[in-house]
Protein backbone atom coordinates (compact mmCIF):
# COMPACT_ATOMS: atom_id res chain seq x y z
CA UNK A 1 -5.56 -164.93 1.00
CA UNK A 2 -6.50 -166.20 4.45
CA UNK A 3 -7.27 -164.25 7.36
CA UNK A 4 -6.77 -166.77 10.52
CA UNK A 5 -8.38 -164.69 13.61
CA UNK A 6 -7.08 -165.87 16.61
CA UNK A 7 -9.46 -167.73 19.44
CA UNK A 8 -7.08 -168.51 22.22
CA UNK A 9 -3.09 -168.63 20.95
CA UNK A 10 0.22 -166.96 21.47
CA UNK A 11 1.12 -163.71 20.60
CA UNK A 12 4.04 -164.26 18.82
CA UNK A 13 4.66 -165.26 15.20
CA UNK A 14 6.52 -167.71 14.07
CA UNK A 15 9.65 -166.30 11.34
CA UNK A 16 10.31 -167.96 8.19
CA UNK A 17 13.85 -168.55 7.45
CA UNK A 18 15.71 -165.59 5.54
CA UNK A 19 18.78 -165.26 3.26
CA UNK A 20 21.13 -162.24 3.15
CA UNK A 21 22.17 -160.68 -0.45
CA UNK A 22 24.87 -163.34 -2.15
CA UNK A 23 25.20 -160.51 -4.74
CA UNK A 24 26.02 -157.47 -3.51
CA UNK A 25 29.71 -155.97 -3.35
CA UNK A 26 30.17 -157.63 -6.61
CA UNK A 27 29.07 -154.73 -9.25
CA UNK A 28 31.06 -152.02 -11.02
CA UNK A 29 30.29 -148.73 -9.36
CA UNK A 30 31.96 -146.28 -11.50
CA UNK A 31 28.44 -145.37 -13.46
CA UNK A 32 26.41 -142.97 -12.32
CA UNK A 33 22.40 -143.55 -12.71
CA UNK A 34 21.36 -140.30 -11.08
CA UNK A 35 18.68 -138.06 -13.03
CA UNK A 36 18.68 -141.18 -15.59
CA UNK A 37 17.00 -144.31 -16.66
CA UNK A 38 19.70 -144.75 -19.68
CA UNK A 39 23.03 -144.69 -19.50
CA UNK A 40 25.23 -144.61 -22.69
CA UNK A 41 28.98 -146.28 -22.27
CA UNK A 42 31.16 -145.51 -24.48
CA UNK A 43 34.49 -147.99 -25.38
CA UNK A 44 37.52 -146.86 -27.21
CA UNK A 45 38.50 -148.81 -29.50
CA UNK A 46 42.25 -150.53 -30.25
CA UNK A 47 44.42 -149.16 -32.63
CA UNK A 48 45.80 -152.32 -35.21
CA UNK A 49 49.96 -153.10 -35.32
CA UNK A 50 51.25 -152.48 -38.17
CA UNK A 51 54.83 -152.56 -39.44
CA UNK A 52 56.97 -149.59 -39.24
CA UNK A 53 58.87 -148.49 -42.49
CA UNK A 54 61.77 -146.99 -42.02
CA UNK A 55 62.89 -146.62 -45.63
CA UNK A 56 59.68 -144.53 -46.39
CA UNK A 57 59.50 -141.72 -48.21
CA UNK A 58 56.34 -141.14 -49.97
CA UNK A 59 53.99 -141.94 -46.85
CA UNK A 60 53.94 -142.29 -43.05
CA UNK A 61 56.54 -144.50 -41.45
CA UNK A 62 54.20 -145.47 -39.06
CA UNK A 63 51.70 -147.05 -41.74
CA UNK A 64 48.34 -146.23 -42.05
CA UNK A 65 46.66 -143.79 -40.36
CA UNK A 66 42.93 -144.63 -39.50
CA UNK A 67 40.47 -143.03 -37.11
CA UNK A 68 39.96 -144.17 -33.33
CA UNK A 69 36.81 -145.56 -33.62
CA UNK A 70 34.49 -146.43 -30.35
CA UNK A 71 31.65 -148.46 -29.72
CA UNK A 72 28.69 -147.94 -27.10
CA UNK A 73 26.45 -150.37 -25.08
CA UNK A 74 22.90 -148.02 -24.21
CA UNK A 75 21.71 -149.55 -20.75
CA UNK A 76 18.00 -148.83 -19.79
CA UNK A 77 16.60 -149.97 -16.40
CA UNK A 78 13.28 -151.52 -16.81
CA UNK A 79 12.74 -154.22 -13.63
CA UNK A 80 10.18 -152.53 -12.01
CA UNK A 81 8.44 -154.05 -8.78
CA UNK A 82 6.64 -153.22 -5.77
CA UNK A 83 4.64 -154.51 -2.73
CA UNK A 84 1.08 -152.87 -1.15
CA UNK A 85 -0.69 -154.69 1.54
CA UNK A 86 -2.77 -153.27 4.60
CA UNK A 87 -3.37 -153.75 7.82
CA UNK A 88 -7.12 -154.05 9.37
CA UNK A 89 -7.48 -152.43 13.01
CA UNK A 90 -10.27 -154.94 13.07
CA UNK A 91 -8.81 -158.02 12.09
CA UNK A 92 -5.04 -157.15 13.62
CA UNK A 93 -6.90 -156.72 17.31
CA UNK A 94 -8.62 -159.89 16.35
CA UNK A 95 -5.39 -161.53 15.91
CA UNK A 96 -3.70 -160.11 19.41
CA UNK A 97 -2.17 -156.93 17.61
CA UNK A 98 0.84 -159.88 15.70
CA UNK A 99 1.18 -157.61 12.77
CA UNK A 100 3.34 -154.95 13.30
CA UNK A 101 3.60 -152.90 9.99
CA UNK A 102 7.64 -152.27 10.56
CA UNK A 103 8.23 -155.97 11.38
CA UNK A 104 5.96 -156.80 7.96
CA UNK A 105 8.06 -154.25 5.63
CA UNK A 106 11.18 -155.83 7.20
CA UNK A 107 10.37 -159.55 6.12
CA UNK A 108 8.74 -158.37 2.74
CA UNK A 109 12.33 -157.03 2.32
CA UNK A 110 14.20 -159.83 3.60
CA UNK A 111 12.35 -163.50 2.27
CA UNK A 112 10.86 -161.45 -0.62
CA UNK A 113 12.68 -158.59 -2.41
CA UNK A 114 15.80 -159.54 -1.69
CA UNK A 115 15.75 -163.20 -3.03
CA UNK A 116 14.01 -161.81 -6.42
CA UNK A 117 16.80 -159.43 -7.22
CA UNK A 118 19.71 -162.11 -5.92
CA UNK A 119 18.07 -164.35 -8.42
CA UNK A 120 17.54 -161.79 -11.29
CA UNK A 121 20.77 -160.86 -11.14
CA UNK A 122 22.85 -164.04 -11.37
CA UNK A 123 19.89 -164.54 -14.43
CA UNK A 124 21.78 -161.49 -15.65
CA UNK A 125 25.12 -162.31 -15.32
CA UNK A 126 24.42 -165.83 -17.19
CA UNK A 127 22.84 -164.53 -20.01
CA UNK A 128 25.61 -161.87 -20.52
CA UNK A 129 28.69 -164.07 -19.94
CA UNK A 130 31.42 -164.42 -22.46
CA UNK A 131 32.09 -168.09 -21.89
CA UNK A 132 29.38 -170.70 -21.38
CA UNK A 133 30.56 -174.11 -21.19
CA UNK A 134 27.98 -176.74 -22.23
CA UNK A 135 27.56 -180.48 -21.17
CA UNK A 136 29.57 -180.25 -17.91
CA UNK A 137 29.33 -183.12 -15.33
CA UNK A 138 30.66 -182.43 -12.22
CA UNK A 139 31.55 -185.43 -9.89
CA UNK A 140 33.55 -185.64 -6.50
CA UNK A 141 36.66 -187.02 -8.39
CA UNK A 142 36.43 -184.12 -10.93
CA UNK A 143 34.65 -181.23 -9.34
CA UNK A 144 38.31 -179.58 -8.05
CA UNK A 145 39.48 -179.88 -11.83
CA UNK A 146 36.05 -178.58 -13.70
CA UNK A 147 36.49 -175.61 -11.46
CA UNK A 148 40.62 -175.18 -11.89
CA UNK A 149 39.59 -175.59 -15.81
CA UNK A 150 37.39 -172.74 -15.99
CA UNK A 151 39.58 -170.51 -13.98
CA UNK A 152 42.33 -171.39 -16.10
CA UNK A 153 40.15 -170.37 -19.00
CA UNK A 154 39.42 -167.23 -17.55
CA UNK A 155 43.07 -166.29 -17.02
CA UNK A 156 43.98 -167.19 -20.12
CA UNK A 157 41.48 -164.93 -22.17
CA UNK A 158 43.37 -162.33 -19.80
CA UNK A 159 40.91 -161.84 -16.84
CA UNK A 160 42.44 -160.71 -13.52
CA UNK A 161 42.62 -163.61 -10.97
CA UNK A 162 41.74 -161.24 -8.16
CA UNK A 163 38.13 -160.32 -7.24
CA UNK A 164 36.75 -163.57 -8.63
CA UNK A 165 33.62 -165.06 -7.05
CA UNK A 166 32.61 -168.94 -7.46
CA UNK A 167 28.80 -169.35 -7.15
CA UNK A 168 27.33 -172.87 -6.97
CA UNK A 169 24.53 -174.24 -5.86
CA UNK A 170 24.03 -176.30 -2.58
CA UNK A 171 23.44 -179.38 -4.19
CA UNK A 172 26.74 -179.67 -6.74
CA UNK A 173 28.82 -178.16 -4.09
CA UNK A 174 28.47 -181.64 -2.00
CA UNK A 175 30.71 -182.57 -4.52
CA UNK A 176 33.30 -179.63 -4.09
CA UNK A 177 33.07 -180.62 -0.03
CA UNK A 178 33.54 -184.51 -0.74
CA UNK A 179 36.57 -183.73 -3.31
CA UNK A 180 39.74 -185.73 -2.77
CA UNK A 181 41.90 -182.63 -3.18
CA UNK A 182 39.90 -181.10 -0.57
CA UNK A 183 39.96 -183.71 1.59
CA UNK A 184 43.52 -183.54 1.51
CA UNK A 185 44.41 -180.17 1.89
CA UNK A 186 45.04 -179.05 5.85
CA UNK A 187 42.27 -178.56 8.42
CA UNK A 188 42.01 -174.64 7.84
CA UNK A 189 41.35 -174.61 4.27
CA UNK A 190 39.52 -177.63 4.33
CA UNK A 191 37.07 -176.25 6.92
CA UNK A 192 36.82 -172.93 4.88
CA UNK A 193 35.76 -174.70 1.58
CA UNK A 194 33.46 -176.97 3.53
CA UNK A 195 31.41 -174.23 5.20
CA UNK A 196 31.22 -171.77 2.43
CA UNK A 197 32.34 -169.10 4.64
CA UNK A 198 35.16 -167.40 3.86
CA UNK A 199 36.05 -170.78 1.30
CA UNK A 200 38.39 -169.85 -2.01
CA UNK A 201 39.26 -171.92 -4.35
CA UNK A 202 42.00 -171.01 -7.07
CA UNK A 203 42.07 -167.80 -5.68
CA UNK A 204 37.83 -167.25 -6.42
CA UNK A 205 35.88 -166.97 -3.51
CA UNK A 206 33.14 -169.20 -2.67
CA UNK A 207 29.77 -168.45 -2.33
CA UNK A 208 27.06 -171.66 -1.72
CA UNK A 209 23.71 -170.24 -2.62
CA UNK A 210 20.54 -172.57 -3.09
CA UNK A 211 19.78 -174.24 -5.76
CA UNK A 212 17.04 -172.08 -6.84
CA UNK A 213 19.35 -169.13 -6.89
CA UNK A 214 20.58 -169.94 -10.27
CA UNK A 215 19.20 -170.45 -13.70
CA UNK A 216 18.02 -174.09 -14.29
CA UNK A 217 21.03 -176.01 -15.37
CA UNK A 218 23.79 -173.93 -14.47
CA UNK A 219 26.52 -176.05 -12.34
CA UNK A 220 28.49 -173.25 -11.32
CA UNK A 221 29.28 -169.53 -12.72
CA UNK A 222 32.67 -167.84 -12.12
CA UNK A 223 32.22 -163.84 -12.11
CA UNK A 224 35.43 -161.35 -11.84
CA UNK A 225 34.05 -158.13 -9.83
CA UNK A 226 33.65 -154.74 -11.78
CA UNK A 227 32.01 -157.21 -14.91
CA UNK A 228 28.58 -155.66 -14.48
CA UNK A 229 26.66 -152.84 -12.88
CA UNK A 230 23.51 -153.39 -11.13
CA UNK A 231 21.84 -149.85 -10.96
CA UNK A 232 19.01 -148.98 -8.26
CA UNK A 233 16.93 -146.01 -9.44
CA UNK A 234 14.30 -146.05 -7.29
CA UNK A 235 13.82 -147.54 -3.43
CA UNK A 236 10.86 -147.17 -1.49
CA UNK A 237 9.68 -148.56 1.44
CA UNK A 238 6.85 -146.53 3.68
CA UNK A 239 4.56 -147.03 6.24
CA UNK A 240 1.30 -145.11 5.61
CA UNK A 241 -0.98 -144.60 8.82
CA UNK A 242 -4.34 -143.97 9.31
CA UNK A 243 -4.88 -144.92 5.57
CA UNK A 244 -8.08 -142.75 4.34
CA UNK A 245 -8.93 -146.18 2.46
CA UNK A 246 -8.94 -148.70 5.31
CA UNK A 247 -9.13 -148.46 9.47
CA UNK A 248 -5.32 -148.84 10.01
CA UNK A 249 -1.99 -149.37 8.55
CA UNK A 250 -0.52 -149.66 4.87
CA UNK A 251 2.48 -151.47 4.00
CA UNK A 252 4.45 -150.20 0.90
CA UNK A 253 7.56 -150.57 -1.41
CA UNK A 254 8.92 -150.11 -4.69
CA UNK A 255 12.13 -150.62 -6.08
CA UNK A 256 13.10 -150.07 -9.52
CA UNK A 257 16.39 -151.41 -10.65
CA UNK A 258 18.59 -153.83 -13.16
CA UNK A 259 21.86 -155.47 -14.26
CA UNK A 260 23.95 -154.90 -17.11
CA UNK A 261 26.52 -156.98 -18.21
CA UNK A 262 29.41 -154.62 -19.74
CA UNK A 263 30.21 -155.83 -22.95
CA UNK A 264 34.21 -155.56 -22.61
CA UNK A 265 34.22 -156.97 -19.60
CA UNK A 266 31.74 -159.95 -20.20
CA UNK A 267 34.62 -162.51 -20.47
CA UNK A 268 34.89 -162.02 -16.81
CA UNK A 269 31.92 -164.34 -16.45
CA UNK A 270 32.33 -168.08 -16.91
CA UNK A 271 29.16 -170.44 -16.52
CA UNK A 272 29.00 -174.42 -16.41
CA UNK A 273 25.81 -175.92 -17.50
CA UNK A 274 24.87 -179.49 -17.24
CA UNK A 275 22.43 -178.79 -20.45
CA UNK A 276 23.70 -179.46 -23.33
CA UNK A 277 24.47 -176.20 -25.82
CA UNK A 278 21.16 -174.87 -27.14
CA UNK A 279 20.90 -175.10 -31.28
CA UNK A 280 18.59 -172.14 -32.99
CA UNK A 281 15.69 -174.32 -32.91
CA UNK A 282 15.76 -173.92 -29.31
CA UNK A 283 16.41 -170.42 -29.30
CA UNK A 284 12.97 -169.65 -31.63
């Protein structure tokens, strides 16, 4: 850690580039954390077809009768982080008063905590998803088709077309913007998929995030809304003056949180990876 005191220079800092949340809006809100770190979910299960007798006489027409069984997924938050850095009267009057503790908590929160939990939950969602395509080479003349594929996929293992979300990373979608079907379509939706904005694609809406947003070798992931839950048990962010510990300001934050991919819904969640499929060997 350096501490650069100032001799003769401007008063203002210079801000580092920042990234709003690419994740939030997309989680299943229907569980509620409060009072709890675990959460038990319960699934009922299907009853089998059978075929109905109607010449019976000795048993039920219907066929066997079993029990409706269930199955449950026990969720435990565990991600646990935090922040703690002070302020020096001393050194901040050195420095022309630049660090303001509120402005400091802000862009821990904004190029720091935020990024970490964008990136641990699209971590999340990969590990969890039902289908993970291996081997997947995306080029300009295929890129439209790769992603049609795996939507295709998705529909036909009976996953809602609505509420989808496309995430790729900046890199592969140069591709997506240098497609010939996109370069075809008309100027509206062509200037939609090329700024990432407000872009769909087979009905999924695009989000660009940087490359280092997703696992390494992941070419794209498709997730349907309402697939996982991304509980927040614990959010605090404080500003603690006249510190008994130092001569002036302390910075704090903790948040405690996770994601949980719900295992009936996980074949919401399609990922592309360029890597080819892992073997058990790889998994030891």
């Amino acid at each position: 850690m350096a501490i650069n005191l100032a001799k003769k220079a401007s008063d203002k800092v210079v801000e580092r580039f920042k990234k709003s949340s690419v994740t939030e809006g997309l989680f299943n809100s229907k569980y509620k954390w409060t009072g709890v770190s675990t959460l038990l979910v319960y699934t009922i299960d299907n009853l089998a077809l059978q075929d109905y007798d109607k010449t019976s006489t000795t048993g039920s027409r219907f066929g066997t009768m079993t029990e409706v069984g269930d199955t449950v997924q026990e969720m435990t938050v565990s991600d646990d982080k935090s922040f703690n850095g002070s302020i020096d009267k001393g050194n901040n009057t050195a420095q022309m008063m630049v660090k303001s503790a509120s402005s400091i908590l802000r862009r821990t929160t904004d190029e720091v905590l935020i990024p970490y939990v964008d990136k641990y939950r699209l971590q999340k969602l990969c590990d969890g998803a039902g289908t993970k395509k291996y081997s997947v080479s995306m080029t300009k003349t295929n890129a439209i088709e790769t992603i049609l594929t795996a939507g295709a996929a998705m529909s036909n293992a009976l996953v809602p077309k609505n509420g989808r979300v496309l995430y790729i990373g900046e890199t592969e979608a140069i591709k997506v913007k240098l497609a010939d079907q996109v370069v075809g379509v008309d100027k509206l939706a062509e200037e939609s998929i090329v700024n990432g904005v407000i872009g769909e694609i087979d009905g999924a809406q695009v989000r660009i995030v940087p490359d280092s947003y997703l696992p390494s070798g992941v070419v794209f992931m498709i997730v349907r809304r309402g697939c996982a839950c991304a509980p927040k048990k614990v959010e605090t962010y404080r500003i603690l003056e006249d510190h008994p510990d130092i001569d002036g300001h302390v910075v704090q934050g903790r948040f405690l949180h996770d994601c949980f991919v719900l295992d009936t819904l996980k074949g919401g969640i399609y990922v592309a990876y360029s890597t080819a499929e892992p073997t058990d060997d790889d998994q030891t």
